[in-house]
C-alpha atoms as a PDB file:
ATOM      1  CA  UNK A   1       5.901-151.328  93.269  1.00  0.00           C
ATOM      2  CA  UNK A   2       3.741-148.432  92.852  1.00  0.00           C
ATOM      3  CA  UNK A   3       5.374-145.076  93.619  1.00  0.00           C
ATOM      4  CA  UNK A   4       2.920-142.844  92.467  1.00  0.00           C
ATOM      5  CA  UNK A   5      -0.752-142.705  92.063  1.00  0.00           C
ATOM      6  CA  UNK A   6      -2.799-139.913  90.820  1.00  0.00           C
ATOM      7  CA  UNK A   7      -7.141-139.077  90.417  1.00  0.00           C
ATOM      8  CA  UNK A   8      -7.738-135.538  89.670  1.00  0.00           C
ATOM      9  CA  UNK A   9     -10.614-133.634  91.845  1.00  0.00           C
ATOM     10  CA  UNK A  10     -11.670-130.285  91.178  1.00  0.00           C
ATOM     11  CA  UNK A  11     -10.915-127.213  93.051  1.00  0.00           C
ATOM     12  CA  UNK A  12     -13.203-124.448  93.554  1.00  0.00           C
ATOM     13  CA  UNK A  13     -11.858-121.036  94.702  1.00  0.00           C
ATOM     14  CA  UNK A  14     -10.171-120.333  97.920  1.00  0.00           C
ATOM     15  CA  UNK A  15     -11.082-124.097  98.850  1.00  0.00           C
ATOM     16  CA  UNK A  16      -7.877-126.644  99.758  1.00  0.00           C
ATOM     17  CA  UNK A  17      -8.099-130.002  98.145  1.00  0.00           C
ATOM     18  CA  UNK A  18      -5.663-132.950  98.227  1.00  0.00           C
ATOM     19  CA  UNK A  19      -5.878-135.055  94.799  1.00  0.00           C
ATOM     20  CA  UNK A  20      -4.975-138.565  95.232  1.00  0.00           C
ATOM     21  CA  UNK A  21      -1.288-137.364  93.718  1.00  0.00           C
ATOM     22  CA  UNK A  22       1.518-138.998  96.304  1.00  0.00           C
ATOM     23  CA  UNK A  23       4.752-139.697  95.317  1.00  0.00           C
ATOM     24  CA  UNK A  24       8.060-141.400  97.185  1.00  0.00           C
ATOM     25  CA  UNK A  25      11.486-140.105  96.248  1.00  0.00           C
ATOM     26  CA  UNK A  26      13.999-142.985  97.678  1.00  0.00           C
ATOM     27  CA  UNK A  27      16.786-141.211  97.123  1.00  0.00           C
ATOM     28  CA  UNK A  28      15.841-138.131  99.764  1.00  0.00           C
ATOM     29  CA  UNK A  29      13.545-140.528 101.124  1.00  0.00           C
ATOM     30  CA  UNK A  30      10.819-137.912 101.227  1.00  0.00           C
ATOM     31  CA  UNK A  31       7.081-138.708 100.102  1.00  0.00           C
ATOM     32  CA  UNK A  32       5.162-136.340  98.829  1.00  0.00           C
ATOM     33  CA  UNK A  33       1.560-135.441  98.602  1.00  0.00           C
ATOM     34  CA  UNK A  34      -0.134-132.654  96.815  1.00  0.00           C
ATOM     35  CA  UNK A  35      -2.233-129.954  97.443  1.00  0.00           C
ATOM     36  CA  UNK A  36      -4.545-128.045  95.276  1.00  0.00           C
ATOM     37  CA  UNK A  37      -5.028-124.246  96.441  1.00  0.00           C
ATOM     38  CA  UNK A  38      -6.823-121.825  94.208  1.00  0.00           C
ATOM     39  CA  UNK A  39      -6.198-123.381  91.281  1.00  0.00           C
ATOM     40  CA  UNK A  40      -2.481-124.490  91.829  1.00  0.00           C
ATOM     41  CA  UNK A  41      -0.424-127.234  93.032  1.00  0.00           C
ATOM     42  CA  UNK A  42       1.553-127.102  95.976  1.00  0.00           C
ATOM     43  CA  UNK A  43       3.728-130.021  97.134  1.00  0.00           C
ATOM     44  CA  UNK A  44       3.177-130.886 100.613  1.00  0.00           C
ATOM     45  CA  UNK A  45       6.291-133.145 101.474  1.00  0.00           C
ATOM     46  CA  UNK A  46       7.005-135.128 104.803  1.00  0.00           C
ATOM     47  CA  UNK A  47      10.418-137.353 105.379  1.00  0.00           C
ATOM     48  CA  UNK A  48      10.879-140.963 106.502  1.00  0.00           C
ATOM     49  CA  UNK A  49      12.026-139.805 109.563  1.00  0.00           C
ATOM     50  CA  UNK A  50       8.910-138.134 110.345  1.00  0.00           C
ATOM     51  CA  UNK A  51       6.615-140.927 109.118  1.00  0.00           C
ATOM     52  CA  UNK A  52       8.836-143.619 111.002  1.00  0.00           C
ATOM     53  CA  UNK A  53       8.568-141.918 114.039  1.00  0.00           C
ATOM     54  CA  UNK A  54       5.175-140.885 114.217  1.00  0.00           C
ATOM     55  CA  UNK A  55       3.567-143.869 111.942  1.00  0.00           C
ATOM     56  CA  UNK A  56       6.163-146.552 112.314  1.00  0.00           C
ATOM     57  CA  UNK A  57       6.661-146.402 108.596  1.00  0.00           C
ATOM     58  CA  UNK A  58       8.919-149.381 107.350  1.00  0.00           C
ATOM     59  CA  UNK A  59      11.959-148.938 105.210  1.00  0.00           C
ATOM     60  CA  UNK A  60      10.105-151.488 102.307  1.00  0.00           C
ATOM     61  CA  UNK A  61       6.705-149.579 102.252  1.00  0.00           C
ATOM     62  CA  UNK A  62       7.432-145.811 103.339  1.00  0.00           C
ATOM     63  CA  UNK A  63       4.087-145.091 101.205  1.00  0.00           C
ATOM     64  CA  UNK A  64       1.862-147.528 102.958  1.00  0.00           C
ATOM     65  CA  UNK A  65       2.025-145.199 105.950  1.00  0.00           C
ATOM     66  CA  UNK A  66       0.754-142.070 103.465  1.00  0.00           C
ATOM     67  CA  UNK A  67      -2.000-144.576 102.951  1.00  0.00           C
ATOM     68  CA  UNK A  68      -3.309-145.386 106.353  1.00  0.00           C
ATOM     69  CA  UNK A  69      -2.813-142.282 107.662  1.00  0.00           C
ATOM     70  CA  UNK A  70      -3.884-139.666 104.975  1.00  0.00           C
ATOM     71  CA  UNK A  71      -6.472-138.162 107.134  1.00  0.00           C
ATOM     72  CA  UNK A  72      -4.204-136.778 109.575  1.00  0.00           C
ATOM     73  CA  UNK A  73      -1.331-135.788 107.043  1.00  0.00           C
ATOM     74  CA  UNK A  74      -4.013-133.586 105.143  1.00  0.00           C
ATOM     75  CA  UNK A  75      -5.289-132.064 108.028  1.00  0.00           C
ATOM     76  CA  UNK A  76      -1.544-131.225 109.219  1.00  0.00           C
ATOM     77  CA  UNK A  77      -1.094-129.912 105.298  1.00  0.00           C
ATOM     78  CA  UNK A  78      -4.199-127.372 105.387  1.00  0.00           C
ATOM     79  CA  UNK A  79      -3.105-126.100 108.839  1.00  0.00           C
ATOM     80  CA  UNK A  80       0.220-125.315 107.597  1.00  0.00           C
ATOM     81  CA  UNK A  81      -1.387-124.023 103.908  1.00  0.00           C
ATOM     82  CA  UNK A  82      -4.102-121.702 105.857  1.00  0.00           C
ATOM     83  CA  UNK A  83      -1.072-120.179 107.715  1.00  0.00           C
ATOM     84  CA  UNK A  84       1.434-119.607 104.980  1.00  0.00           C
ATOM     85  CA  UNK A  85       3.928-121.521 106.362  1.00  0.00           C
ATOM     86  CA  UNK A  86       5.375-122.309 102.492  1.00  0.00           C
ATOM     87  CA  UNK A  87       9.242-122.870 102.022  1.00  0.00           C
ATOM     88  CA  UNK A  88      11.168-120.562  99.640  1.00  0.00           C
ATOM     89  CA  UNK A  89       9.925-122.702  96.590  1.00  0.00           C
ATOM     90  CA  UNK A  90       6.068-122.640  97.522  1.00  0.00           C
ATOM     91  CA  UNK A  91       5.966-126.074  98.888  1.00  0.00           C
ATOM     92  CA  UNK A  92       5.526-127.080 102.816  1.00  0.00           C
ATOM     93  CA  UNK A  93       7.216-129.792 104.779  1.00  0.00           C
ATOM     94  CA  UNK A  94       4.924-131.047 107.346  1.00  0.00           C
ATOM     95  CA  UNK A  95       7.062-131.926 110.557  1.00  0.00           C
ATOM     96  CA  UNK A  96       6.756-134.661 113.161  1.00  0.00           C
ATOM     97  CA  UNK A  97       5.089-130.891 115.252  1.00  0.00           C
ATOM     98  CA  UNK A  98       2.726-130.409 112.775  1.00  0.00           C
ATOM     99  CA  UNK A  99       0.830-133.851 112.923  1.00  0.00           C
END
């Protein structure tokens, strides 16, 4: 299986981007997509609770639900990027709220 995938895009300045960079850790069970703002990465992570309960993730494929619903986790990302809501170590978790 495939945990992580990755195609760099460019940024330009002040813009938000989300590189194809997603990542599942099974042992938090937290995936994790990235952002690119102003020239730096910043991990946008979401939990298996959150994706089961919104997406209906299953336990085998937690990623397949970052897949199909990508749109809507970026745009939940950016709203939380454009209002600073980062966590102590400059990433943001995007809640079940959020999406």
């Amino acid at each position: 299986m495939n945990l992580s995938t990755y195609r760099n895009n460019t940024a330009e300045a002040g813009k938000i981007t989300f590189p194809i960079l997603q990542c599942w850790n099974p042992l938090t069970k937290v995936a994790t997509i990235a952002a690119q703002v102003e020239g730096k990465r910043v991990s946008c992570r979401i939990s298996y609770a959150v994706l089961q309960k919104k997406f209906h993730a299953s336990a085998e494929i937690p990623m397949l639900a970052i897949t199909q619903n990508r749109p809507a986790i970026e745009i939940a990302a950016r709203k939380l990027i454009e209002n600073k809501v980062y966590e102590a170590d400059g990433s943001i978790v995007i809640q079940y709220k959020d999406l």
